[in-house]
Protein backbone atom coordinates (compact mmCIF):
# COMPACT_ATOMS: atom_id res chain seq x y z
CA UNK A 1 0.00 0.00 0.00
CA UNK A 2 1.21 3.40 -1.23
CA UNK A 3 1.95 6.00 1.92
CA UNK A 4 -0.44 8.44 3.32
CA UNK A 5 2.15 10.41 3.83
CA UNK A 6 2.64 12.49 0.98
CA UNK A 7 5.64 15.32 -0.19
CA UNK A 8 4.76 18.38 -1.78
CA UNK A 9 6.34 17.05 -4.87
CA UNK A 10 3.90 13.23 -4.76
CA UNK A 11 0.45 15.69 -3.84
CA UNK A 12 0.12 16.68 -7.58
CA UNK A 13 0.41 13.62 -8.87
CA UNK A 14 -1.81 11.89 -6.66
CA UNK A 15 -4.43 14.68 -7.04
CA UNK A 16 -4.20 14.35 -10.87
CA UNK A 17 -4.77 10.49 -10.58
CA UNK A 18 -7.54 11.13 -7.63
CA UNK A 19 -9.37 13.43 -9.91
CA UNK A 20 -8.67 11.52 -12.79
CA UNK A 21 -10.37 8.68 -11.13
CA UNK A 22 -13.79 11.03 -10.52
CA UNK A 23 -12.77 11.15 -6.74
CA UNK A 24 -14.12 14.29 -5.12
CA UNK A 25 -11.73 16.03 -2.42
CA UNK A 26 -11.88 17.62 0.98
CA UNK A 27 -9.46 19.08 2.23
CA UNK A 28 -8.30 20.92 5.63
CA UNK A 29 -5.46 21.75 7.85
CA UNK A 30 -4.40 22.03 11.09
CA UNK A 31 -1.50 21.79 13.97
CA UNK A 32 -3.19 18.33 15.23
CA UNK A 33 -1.28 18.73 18.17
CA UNK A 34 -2.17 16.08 21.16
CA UNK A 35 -4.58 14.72 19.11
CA UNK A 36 -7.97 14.37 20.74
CA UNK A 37 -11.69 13.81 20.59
CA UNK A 38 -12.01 16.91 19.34
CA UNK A 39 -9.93 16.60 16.24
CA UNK A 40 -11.11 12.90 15.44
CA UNK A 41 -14.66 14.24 15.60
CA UNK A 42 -13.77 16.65 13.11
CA UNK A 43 -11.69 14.79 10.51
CA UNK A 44 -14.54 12.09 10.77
CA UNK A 45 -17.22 14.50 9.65
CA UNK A 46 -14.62 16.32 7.56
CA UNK A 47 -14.11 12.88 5.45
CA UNK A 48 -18.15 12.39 4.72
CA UNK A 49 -18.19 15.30 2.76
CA UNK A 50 -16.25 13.80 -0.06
CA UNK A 51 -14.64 10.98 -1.11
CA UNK A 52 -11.00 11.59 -0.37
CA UNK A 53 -9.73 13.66 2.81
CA UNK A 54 -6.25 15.36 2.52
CA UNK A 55 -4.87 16.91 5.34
CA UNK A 56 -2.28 20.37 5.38
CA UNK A 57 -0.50 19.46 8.43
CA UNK A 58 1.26 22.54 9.96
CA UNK A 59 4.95 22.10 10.17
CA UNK A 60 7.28 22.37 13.85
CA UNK A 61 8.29 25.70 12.89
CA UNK A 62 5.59 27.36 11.57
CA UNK A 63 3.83 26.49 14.66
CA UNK A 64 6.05 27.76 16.74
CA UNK A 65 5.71 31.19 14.83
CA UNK A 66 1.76 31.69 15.11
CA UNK A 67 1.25 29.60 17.65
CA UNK A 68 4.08 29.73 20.41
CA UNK A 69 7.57 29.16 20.97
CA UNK A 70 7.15 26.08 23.33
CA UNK A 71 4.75 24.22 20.63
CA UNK A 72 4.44 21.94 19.45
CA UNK A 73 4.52 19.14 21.80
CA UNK A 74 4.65 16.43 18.97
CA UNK A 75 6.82 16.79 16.58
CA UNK A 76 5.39 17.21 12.82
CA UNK A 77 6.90 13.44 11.85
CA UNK A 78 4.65 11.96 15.09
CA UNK A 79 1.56 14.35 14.50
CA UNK A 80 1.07 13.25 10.52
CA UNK A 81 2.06 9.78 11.27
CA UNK A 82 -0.94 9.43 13.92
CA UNK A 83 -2.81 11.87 12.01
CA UNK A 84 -2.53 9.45 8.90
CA UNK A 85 -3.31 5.95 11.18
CA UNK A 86 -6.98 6.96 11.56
CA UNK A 87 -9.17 5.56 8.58
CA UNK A 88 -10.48 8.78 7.95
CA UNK A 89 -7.76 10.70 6.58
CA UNK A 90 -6.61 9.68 3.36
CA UNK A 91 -3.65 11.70 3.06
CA UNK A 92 -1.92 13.92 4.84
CA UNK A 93 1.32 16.55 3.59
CA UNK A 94 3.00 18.85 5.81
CA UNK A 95 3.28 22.74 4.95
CA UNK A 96 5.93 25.31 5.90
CA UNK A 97 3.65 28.36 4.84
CA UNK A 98 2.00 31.02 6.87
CA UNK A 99 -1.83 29.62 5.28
CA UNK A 100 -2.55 26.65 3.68
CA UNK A 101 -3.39 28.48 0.36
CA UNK A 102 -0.73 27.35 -1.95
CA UNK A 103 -1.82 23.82 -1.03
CA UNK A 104 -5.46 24.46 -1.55
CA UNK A 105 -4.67 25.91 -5.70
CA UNK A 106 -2.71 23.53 -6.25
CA UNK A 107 -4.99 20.80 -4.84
CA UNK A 108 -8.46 22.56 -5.91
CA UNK A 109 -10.77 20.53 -3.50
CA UNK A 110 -14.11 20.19 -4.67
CA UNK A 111 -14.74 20.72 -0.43
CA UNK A 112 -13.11 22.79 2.05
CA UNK A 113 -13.04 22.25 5.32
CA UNK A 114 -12.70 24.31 8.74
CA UNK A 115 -14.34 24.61 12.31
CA UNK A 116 -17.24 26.55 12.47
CA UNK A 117 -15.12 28.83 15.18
CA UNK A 118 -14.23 30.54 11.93
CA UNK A 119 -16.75 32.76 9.59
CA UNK A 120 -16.22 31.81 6.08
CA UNK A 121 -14.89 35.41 5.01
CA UNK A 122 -11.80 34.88 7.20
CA UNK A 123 -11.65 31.04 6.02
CA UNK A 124 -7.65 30.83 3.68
CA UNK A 125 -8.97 29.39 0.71
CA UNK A 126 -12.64 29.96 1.20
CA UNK A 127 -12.90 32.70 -1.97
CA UNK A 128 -11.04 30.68 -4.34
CA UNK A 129 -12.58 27.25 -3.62
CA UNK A 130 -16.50 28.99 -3.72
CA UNK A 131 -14.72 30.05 -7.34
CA UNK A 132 -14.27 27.29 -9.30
CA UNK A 133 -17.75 26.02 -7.89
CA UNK A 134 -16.18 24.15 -5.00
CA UNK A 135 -18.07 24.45 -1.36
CA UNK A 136 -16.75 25.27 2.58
CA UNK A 137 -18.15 23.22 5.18
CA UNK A 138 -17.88 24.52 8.55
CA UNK A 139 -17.86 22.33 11.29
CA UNK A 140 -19.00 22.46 14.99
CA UNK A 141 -16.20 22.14 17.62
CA UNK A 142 -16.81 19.72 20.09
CA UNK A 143 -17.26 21.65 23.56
CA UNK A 144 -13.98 21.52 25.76
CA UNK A 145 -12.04 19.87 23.37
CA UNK A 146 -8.64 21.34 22.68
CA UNK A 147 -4.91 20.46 22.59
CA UNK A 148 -4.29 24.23 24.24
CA UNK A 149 -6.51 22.97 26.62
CA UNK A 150 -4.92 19.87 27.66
CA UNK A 151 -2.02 21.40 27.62
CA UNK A 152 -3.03 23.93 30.27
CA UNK A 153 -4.38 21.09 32.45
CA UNK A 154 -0.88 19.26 32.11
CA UNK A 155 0.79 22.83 33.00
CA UNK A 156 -1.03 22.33 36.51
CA UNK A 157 -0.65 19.17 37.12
């Protein structure tokens, strides 16, 4: 079985052979740090709304710059190698940009995908993917459920 895991260089030519095939693609992003309820929820529901789920995963250092200087607390090789164990994600490739953008034109997901903490106007992607006729699902977070907020728990432990 080919990897999940894919480079920036194997992502077009899977997409080409996904599309190719009639396959319809989601796609979101994330940190995925301490991966919890929360997240699996998410990619679950994330996964019904096509037929392929690829997944931007956040690189160590640009985490560090918008998230904080202590995170993450997995590194990127452990986050998209659980990340890529659950049956819902198809594929997962790792990103060194400031947005997810560049993934999402070169990708051109028939759905993207966010949590519905964010309005659709300030969703990376959202303008071009509603262009070519694509859609942006928004979905719920599940209450309480946050690696920041495990990690605060830990931090008083």
């Amino acid at each position: 079985m080919a990897s999940k895991i894919l480079t920036k260089n194997k992502l077009s030519a899977a997409v080409r052979r996904l599309k190719a095939q009639g396959k319809r693609i989601a796609f979101t992003n994330g940190t995925f740090d301490i991966l919890h309820l929360g997240h699996v929820t998410y990619l679950q529901k994330a996964r019904t709304f096509a037929d392929v789920l690829i997944v931007g995963v956040n690189t160590d250092r640009s985490v560090r710059t918008y998230k904080d200087p202590n995170r993450p607390v997995n590194s990127q090789q452990d986050r998209i190698k659980v990340l890529t164990a659950l049956a819902c994600v198809d594929y997962a490739v790792l990103f060194n940009d400031p947005t997810p953008l560049k993934l999402i034109l070169e990708i051109k997901p028939e759905v993207l995908v966010k949590g519905a903490d964010w309005a659709i106007k300030d969703i990376v992607g959202a303008r071009e993917v509603l262009s070519w006729g694509g859609k942006v699902k928004r979905i719920p977070l599940v209450k309480g459920r946050s690696s920041t907020r495990v990690i605060k728990i830990l931090k008083l432990a």
